[in-house]
N, C-alpha and C. Protein backbone atom coordinates (compact mmCIF):
# COMPACT_ATOMS: atom_id res chain seq x y z
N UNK A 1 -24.30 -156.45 69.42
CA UNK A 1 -24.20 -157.67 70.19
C UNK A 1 -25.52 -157.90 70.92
N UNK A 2 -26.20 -158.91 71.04
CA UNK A 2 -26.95 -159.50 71.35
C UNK A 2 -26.91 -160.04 73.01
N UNK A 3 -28.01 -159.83 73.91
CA UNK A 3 -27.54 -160.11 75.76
C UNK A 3 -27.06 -161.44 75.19
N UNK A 4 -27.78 -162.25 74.74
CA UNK A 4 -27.03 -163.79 75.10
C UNK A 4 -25.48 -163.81 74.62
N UNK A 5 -25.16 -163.29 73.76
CA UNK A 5 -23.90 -163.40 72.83
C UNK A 5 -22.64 -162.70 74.54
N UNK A 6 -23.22 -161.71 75.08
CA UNK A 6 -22.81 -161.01 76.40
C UNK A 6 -22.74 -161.43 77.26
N UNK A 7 -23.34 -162.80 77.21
CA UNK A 7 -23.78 -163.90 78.52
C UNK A 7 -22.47 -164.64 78.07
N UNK A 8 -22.38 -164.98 77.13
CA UNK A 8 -21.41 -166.11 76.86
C UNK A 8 -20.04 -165.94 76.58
N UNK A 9 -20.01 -163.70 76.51
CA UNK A 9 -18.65 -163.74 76.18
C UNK A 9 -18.01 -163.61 78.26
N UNK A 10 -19.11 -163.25 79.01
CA UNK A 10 -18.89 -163.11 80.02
C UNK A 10 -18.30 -164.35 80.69
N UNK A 11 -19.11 -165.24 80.51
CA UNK A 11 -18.90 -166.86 81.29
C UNK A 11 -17.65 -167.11 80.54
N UNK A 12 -17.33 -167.02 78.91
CA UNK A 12 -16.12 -167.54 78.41
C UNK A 12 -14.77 -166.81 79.50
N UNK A 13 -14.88 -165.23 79.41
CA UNK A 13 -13.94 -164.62 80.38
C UNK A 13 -13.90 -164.75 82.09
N UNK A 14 -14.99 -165.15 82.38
CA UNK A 14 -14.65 -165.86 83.62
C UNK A 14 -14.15 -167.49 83.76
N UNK A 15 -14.08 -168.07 82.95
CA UNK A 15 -13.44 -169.50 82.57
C UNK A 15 -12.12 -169.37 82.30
N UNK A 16 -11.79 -167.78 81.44
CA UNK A 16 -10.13 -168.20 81.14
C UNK A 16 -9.19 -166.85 81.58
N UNK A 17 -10.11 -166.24 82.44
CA UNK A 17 -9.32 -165.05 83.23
C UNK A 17 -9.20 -164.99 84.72
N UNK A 18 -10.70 -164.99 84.96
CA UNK A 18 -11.42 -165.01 86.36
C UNK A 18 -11.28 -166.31 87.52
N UNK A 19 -10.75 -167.09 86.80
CA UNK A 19 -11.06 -168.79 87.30
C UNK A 19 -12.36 -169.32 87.98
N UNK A 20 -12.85 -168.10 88.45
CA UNK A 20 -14.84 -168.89 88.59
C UNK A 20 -15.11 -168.14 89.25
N UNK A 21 -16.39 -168.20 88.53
CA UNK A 21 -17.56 -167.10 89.33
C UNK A 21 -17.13 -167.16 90.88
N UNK A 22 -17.34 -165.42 90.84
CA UNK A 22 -17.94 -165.30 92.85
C UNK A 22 -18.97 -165.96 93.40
N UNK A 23 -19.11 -165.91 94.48
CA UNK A 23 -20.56 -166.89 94.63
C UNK A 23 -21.63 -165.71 94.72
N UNK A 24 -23.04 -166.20 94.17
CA UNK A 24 -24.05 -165.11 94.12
C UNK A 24 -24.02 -163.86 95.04
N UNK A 25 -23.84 -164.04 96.38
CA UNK A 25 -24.22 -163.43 97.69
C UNK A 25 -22.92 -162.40 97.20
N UNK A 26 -21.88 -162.75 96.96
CA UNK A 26 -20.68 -161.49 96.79
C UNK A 26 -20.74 -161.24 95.70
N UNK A 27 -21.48 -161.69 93.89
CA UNK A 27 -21.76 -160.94 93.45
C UNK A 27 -23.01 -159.93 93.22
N UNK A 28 -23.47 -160.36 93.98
CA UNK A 28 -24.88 -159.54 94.50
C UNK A 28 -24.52 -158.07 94.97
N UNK A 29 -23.54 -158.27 96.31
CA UNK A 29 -22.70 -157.28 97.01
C UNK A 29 -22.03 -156.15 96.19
N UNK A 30 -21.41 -157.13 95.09
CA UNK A 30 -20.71 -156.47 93.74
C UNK A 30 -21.30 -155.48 92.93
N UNK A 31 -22.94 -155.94 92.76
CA UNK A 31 -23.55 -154.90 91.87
C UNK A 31 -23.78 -154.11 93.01
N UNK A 32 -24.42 -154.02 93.86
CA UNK A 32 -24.64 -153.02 94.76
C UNK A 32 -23.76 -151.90 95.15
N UNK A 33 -22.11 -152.45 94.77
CA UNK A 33 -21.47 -151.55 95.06
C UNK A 33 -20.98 -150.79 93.55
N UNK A 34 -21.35 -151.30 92.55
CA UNK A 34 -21.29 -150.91 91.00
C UNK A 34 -22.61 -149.77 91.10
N UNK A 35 -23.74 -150.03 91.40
CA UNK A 35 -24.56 -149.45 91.41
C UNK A 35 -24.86 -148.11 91.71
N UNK A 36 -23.76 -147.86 93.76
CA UNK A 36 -23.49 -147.07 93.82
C UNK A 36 -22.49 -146.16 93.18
N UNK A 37 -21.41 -146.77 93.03
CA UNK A 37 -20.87 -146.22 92.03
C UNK A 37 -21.53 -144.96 90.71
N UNK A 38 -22.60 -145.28 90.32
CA UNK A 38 -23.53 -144.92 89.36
C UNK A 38 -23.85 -143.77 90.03
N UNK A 39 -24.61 -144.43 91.33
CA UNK A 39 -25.50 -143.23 91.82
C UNK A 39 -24.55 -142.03 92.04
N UNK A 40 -22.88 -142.18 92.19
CA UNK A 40 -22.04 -141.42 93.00
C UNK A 40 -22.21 -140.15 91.52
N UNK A 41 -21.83 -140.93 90.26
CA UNK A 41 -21.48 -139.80 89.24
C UNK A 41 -22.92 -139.17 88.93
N UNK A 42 -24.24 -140.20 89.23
CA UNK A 42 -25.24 -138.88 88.69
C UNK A 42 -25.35 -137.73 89.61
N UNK A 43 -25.75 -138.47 91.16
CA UNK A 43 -25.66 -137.42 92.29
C UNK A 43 -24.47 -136.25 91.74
N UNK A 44 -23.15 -136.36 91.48
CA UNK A 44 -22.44 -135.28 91.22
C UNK A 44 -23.00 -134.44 89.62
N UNK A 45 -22.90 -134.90 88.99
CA UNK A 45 -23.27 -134.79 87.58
C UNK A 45 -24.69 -133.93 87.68
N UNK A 46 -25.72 -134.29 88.30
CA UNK A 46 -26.87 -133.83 87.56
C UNK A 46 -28.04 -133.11 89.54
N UNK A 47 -27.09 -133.84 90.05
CA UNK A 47 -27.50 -133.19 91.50
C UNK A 47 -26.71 -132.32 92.27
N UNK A 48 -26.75 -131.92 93.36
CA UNK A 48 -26.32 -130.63 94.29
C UNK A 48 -24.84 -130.87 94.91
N UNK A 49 -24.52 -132.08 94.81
CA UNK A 49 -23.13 -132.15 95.22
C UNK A 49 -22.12 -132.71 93.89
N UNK A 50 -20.76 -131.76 94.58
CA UNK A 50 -19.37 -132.05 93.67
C UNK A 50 -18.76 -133.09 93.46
N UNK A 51 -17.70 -132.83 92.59
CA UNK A 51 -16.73 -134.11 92.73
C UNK A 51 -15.55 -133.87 93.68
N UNK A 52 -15.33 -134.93 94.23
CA UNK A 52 -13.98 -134.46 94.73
C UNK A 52 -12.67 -134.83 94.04
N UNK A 53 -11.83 -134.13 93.84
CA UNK A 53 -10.55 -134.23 92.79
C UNK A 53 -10.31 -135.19 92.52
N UNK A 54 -10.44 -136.36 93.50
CA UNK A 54 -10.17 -137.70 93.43
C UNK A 54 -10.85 -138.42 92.26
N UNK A 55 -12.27 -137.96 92.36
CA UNK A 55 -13.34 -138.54 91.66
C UNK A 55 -12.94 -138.09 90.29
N UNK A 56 -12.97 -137.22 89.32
CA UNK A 56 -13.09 -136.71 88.54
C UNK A 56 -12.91 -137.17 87.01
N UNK A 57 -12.21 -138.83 87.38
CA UNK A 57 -11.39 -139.27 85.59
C UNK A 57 -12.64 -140.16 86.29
N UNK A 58 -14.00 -140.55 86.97
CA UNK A 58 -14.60 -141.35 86.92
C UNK A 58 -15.52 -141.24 85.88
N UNK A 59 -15.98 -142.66 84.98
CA UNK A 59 -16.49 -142.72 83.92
C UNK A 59 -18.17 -143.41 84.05
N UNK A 60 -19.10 -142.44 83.86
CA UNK A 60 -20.52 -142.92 83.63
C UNK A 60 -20.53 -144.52 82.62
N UNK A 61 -20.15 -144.11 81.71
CA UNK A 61 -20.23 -145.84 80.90
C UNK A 61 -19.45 -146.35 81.24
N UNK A 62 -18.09 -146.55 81.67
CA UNK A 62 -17.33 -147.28 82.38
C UNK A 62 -18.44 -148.05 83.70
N UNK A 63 -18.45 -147.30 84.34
CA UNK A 63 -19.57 -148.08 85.94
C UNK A 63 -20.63 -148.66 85.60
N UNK A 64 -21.91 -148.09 84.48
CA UNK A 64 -22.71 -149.12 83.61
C UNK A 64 -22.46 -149.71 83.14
N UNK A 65 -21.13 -149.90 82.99
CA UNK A 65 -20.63 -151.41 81.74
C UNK A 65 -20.04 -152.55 83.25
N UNK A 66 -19.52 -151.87 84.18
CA UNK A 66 -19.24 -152.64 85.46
C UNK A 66 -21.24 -153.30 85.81
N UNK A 67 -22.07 -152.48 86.04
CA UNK A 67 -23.08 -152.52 86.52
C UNK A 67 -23.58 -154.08 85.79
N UNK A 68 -23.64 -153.80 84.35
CA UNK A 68 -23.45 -154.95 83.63
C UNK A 68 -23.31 -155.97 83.50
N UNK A 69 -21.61 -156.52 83.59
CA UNK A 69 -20.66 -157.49 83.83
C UNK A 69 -21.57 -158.00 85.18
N UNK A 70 -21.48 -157.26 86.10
CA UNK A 70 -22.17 -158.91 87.30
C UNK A 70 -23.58 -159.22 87.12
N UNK A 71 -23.92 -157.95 86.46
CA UNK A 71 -25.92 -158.62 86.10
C UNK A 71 -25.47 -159.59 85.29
N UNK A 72 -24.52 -159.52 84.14
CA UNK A 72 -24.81 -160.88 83.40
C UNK A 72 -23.90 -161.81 83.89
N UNK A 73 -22.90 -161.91 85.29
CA UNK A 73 -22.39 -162.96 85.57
C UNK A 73 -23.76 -163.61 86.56
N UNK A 74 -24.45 -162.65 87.26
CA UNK A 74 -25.79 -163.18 88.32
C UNK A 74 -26.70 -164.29 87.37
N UNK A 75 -26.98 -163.25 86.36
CA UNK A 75 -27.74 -164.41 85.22
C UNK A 75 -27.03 -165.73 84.75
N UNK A 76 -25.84 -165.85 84.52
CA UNK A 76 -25.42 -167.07 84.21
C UNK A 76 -25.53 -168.09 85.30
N UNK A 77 -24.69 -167.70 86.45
CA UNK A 77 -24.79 -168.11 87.11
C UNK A 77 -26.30 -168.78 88.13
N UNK A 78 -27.41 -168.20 87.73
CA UNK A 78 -28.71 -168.61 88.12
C UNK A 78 -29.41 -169.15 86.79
N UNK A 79 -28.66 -169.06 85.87
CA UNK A 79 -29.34 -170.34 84.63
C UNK A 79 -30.54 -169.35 84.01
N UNK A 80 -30.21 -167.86 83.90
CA UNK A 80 -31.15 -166.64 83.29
C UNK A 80 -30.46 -166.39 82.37
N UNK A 81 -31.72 -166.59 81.29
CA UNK A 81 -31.40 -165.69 79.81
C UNK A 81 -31.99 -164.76 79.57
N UNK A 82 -31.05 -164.13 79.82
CA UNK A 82 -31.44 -162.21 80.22
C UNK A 82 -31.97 -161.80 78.52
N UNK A 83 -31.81 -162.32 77.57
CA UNK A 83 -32.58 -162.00 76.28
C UNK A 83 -34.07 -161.85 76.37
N UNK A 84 -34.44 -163.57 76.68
CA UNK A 84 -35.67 -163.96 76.72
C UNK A 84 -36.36 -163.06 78.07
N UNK A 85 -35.80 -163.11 79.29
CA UNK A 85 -36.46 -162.49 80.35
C UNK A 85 -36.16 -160.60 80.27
N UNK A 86 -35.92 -160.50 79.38
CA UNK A 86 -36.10 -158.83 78.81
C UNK A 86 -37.23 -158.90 78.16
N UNK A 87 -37.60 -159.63 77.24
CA UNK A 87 -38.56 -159.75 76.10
C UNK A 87 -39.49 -159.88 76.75
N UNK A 88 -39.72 -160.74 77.64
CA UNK A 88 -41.09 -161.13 78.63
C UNK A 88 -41.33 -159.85 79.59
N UNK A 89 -40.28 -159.15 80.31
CA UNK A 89 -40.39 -158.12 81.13
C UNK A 89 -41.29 -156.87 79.87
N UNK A 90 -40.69 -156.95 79.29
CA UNK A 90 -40.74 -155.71 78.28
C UNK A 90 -42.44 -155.89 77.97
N UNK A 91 -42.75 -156.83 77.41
CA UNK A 91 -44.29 -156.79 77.12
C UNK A 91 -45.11 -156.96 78.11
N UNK A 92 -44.62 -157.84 79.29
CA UNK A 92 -45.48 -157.55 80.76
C UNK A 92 -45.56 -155.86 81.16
N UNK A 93 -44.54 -155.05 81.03
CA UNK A 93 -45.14 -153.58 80.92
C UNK A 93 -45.40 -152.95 80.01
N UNK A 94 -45.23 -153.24 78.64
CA UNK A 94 -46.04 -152.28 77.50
C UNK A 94 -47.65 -153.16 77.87
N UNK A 95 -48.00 -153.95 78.15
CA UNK A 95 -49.49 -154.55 78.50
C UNK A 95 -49.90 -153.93 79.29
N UNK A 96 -49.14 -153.65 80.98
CA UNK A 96 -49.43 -153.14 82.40
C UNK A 96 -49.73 -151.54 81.97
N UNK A 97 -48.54 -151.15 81.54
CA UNK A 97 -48.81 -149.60 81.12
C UNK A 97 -49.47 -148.78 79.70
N UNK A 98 -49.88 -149.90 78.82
CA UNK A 98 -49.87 -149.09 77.82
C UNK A 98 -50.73 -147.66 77.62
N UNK A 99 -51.56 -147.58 78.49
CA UNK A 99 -52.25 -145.76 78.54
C UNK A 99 -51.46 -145.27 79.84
N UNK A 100 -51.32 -145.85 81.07
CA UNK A 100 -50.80 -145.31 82.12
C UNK A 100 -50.08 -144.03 81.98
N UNK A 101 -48.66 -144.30 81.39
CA UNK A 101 -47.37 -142.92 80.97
C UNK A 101 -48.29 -142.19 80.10
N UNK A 102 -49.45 -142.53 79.01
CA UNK A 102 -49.42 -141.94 78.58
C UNK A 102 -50.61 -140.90 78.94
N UNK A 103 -51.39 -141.38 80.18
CA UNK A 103 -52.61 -140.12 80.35
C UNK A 103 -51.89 -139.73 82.26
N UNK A 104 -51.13 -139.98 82.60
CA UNK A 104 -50.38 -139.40 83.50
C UNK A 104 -49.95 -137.81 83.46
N UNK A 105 -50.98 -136.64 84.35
CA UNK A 105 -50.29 -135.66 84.01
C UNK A 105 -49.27 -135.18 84.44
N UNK A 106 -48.55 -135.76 85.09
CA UNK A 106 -47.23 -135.58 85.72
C UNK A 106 -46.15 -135.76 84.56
N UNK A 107 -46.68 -135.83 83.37
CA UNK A 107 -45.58 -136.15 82.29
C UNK A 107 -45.56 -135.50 81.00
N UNK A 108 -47.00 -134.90 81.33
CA UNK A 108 -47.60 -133.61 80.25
C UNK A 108 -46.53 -132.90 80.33
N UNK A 109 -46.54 -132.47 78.87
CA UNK A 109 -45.33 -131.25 78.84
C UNK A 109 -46.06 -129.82 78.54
């Protein structure tokens, strides 16, 4: 699937589930709290603290697929085609960086 095709299945399911977008400012709020979410399972997962029992059926791609859903409801809703403005991001840093990562010795193995 294609972001735009993701854009449009999103806006279709907020038209015939959701009844209408949140307004930016609370879905803004939304990713932030999706986000943490994220940070909660790597911090446990790959850093110094546990889960607590509670936590434990929580799902890494589940919360990136939440993380998701409001980036591409933010984009619809602000008239962004997250396709095209990937494509443009993407070559604005293979241009910015293209020796950078790679004579960085902090990345030497």
């Amino acid at each position: 699937m294609k972001i735009e095709q993701a854009q449009q299945q999103v806006d279709e399911w907020i038209r015939t589930v959701g009844v209408r977008y949140f307004s930016e400012l609370t879905n803004l709020a939304q990713l932030v709290e999706e986000v943490g979410e994220v940070a909660r399972i790597l911090s446990r997962t790959h850093g110094d603290q546990s889960f607590k029992e509670s936590d434990r059926e929580v799902r890494l791609d589940d919360e990136l697929a939440d993380v998701f859903f409001v980036l591409l409801c933010l984009a619809n809703q602000t008239g962004v085609n997250l396709t095209e403005a990937f494509e443009k991001n993407l070559a604005k840093k293979t241009a910015r960086d293209a020796r950078r990562h790679q004579e960085n010795p902090k990345l030497q193995s």
